[in-house]
N, C-alpha and C. Protein backbone atom coordinates (compact mmCIF):
# COMPACT_ATOMS: atom_id res chain seq x y z
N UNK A 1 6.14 -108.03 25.80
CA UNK A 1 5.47 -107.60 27.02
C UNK A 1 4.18 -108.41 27.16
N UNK A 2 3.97 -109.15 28.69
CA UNK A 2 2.67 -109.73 28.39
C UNK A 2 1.65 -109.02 28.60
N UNK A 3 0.35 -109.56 27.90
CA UNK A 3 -0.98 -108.62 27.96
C UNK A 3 -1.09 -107.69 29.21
N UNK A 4 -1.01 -108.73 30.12
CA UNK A 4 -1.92 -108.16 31.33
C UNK A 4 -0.85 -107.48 32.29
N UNK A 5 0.54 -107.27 31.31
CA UNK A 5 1.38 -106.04 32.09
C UNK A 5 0.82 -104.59 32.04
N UNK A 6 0.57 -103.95 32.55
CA UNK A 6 0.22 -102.28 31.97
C UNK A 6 1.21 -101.92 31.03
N UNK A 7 0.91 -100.75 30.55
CA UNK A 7 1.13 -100.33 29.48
C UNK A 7 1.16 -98.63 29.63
N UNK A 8 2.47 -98.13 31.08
CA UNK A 8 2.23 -97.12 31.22
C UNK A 8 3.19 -96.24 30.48
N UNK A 9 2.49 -95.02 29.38
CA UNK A 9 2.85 -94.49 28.33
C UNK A 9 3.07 -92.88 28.88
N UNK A 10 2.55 -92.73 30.50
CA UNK A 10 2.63 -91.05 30.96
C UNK A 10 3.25 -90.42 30.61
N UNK A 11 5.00 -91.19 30.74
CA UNK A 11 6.43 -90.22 30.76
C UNK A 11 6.24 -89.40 29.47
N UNK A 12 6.14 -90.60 28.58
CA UNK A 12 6.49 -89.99 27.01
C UNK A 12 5.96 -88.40 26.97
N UNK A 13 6.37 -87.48 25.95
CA UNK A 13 5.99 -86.39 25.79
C UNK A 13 4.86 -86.65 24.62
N UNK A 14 4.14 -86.09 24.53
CA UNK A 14 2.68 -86.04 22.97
C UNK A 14 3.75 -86.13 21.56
N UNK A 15 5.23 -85.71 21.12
CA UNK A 15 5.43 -86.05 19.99
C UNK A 15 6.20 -87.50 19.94
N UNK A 16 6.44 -87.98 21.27
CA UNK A 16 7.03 -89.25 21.40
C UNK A 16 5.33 -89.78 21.45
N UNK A 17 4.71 -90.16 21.88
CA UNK A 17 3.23 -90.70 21.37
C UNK A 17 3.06 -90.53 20.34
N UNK A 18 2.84 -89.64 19.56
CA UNK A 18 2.70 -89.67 18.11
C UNK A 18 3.99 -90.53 17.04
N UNK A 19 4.74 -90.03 17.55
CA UNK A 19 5.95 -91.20 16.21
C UNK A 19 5.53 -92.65 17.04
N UNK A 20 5.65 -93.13 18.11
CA UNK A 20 5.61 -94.37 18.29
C UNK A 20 4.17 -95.17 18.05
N UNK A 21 2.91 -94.44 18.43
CA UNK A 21 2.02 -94.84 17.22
C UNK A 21 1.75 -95.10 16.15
N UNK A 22 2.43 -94.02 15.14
CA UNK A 22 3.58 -94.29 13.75
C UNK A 22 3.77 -95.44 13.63
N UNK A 23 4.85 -95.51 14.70
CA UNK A 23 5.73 -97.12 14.53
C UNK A 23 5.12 -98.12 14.44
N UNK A 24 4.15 -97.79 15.33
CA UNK A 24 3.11 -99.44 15.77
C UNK A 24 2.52 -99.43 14.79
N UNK A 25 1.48 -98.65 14.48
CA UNK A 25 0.77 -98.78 13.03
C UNK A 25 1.29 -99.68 12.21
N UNK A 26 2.90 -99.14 11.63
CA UNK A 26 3.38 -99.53 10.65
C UNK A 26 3.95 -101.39 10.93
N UNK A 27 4.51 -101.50 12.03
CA UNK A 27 3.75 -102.70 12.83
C UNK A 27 3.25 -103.66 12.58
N UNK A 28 2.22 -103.33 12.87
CA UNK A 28 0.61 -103.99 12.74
C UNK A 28 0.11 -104.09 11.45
N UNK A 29 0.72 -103.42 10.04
CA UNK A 29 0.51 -103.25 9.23
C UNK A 29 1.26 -104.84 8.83
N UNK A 30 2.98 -104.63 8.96
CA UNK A 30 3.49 -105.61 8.20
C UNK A 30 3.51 -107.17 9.18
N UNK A 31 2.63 -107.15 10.42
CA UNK A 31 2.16 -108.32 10.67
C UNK A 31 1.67 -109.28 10.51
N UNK A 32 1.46 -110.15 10.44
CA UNK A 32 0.80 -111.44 9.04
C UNK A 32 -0.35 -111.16 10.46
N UNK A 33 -1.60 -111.64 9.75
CA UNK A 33 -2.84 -111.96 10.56
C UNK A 33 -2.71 -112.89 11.22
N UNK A 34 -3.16 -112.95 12.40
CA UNK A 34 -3.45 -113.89 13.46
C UNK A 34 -1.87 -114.27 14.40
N UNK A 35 -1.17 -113.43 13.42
CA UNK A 35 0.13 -113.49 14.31
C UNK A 35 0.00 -112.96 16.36
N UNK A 36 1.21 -113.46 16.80
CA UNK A 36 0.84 -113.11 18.38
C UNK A 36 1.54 -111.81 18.88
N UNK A 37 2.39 -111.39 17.57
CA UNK A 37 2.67 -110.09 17.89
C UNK A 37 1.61 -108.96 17.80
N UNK A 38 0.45 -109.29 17.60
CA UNK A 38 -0.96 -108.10 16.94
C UNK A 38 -1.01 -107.54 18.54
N UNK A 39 -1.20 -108.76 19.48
CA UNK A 39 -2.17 -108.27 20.55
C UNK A 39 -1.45 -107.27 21.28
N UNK A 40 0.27 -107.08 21.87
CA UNK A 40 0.82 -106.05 22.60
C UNK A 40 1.03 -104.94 21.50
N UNK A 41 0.79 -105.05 20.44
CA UNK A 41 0.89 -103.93 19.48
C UNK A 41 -0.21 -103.09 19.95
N UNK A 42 -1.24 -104.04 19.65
CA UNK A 42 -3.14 -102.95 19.99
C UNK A 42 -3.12 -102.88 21.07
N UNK A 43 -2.35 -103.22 22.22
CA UNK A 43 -2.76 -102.89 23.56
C UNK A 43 -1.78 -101.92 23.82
N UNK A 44 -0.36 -101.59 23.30
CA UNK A 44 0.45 -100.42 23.40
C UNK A 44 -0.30 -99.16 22.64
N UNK A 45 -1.09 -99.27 21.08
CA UNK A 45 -1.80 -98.06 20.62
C UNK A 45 -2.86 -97.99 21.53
N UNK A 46 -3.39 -98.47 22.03
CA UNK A 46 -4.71 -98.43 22.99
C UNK A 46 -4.34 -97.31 24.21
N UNK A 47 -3.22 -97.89 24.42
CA UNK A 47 -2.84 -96.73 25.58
C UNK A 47 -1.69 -95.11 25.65
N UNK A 48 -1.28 -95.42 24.49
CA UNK A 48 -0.86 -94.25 23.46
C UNK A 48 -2.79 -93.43 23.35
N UNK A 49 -3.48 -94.30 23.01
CA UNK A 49 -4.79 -92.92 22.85
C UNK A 49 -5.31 -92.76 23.56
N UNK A 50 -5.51 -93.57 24.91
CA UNK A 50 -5.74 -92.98 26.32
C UNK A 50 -5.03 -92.34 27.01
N UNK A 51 -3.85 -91.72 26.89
CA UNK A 51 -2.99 -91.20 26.94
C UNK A 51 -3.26 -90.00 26.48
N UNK A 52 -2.85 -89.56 25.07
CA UNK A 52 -3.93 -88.77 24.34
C UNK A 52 -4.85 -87.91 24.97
N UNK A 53 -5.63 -89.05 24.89
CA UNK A 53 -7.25 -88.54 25.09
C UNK A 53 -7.40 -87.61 26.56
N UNK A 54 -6.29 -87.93 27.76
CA UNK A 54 -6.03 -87.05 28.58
C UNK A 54 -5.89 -86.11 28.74
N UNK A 55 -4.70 -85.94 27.64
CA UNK A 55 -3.76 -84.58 27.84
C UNK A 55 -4.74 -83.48 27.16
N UNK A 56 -4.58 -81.92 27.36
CA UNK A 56 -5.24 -81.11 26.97
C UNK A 56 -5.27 -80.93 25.65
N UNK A 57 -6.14 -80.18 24.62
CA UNK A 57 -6.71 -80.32 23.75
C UNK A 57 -4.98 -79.20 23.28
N UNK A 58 -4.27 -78.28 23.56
CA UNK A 58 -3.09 -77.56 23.48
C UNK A 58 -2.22 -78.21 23.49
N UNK A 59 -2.05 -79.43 24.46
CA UNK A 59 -1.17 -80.01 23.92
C UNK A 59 -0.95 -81.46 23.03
N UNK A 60 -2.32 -81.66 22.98
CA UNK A 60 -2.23 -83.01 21.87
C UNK A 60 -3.47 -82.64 20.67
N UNK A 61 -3.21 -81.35 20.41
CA UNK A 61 -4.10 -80.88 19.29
C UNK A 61 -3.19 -81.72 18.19
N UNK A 62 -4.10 -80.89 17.01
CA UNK A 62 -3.36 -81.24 15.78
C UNK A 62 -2.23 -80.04 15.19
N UNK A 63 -1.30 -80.44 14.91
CA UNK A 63 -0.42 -80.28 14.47
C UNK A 63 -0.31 -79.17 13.30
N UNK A 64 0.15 -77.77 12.98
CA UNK A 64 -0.14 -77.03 12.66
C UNK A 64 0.76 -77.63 10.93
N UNK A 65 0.09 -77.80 9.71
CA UNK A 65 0.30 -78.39 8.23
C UNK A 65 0.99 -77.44 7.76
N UNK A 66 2.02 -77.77 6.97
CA UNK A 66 2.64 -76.70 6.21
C UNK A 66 1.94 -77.18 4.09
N UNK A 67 2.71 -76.16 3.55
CA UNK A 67 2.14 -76.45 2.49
C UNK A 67 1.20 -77.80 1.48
N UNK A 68 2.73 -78.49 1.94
CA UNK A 68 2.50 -80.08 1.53
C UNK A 68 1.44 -80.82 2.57
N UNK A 69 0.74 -80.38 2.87
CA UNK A 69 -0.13 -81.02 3.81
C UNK A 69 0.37 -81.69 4.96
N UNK A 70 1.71 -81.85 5.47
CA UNK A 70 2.39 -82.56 6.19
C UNK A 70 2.41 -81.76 7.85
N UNK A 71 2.26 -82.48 8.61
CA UNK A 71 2.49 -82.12 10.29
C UNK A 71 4.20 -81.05 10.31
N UNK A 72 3.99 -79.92 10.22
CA UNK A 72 5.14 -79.26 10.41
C UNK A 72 6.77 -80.27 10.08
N UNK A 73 6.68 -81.15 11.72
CA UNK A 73 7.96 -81.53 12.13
C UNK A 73 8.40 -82.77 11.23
N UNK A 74 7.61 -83.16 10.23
CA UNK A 74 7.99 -84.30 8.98
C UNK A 74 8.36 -84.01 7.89
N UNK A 75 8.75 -82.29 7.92
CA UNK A 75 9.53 -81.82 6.55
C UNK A 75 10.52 -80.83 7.39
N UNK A 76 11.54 -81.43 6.16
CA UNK A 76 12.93 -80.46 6.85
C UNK A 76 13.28 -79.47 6.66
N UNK A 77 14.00 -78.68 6.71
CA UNK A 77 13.39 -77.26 6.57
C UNK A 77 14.52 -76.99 5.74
C-alpha cells in the first residue's frame, strides 16, 4: 500500500484492531532495519491507534486478565 494511500481501519471491530496490531508488531519486529516494508507497517499501527483512541473507553478498554495474566480471549478454555 503506498504511503500517502489512507489507511482506513473504521470497519474493523476493537478485537480485529487488536490481533492485527499483534500482527504488525510482530512485523516490524522481524523486519531488517531500514527495510521499505517498516514505513506501511507504522503507518497501518498509527491508524489502528487512532482508531483506538476514538472509540469509547467500554469499548476499547482493557481487556478483563484471567489468572495467567493473559487478555481473557488468548487462553482456551
Amino acid at each position: 500500500m503506498p504511503a500517502d494511500r489512507p489507511h482506513d481501519v473504521s470497519d474493523l471491530t476493537t478485537d480485529q484492531l487488536v490481533r492485527a496490531k499483534r500482527d504488525l508488531q510482530i512485523s516490524l519486529a522481524l523486519a531488517f532495519p531500514g527495510s521499505p516494508v517498516r514505513a506501511p507497517i507504522l503507518a497501518e499501527m498509527t491508524a489502528i491507534d487512532a482508531e483506538l483512541a476514538q472509540r469509547p473507553a467500554s469499548i476499547s478498554g482493557p481487556l478483563p486478565a484471567v489468572p495467567c495474566g493473559l487478555p481473557a480471549r488468548y487462553v482456551s478454555p
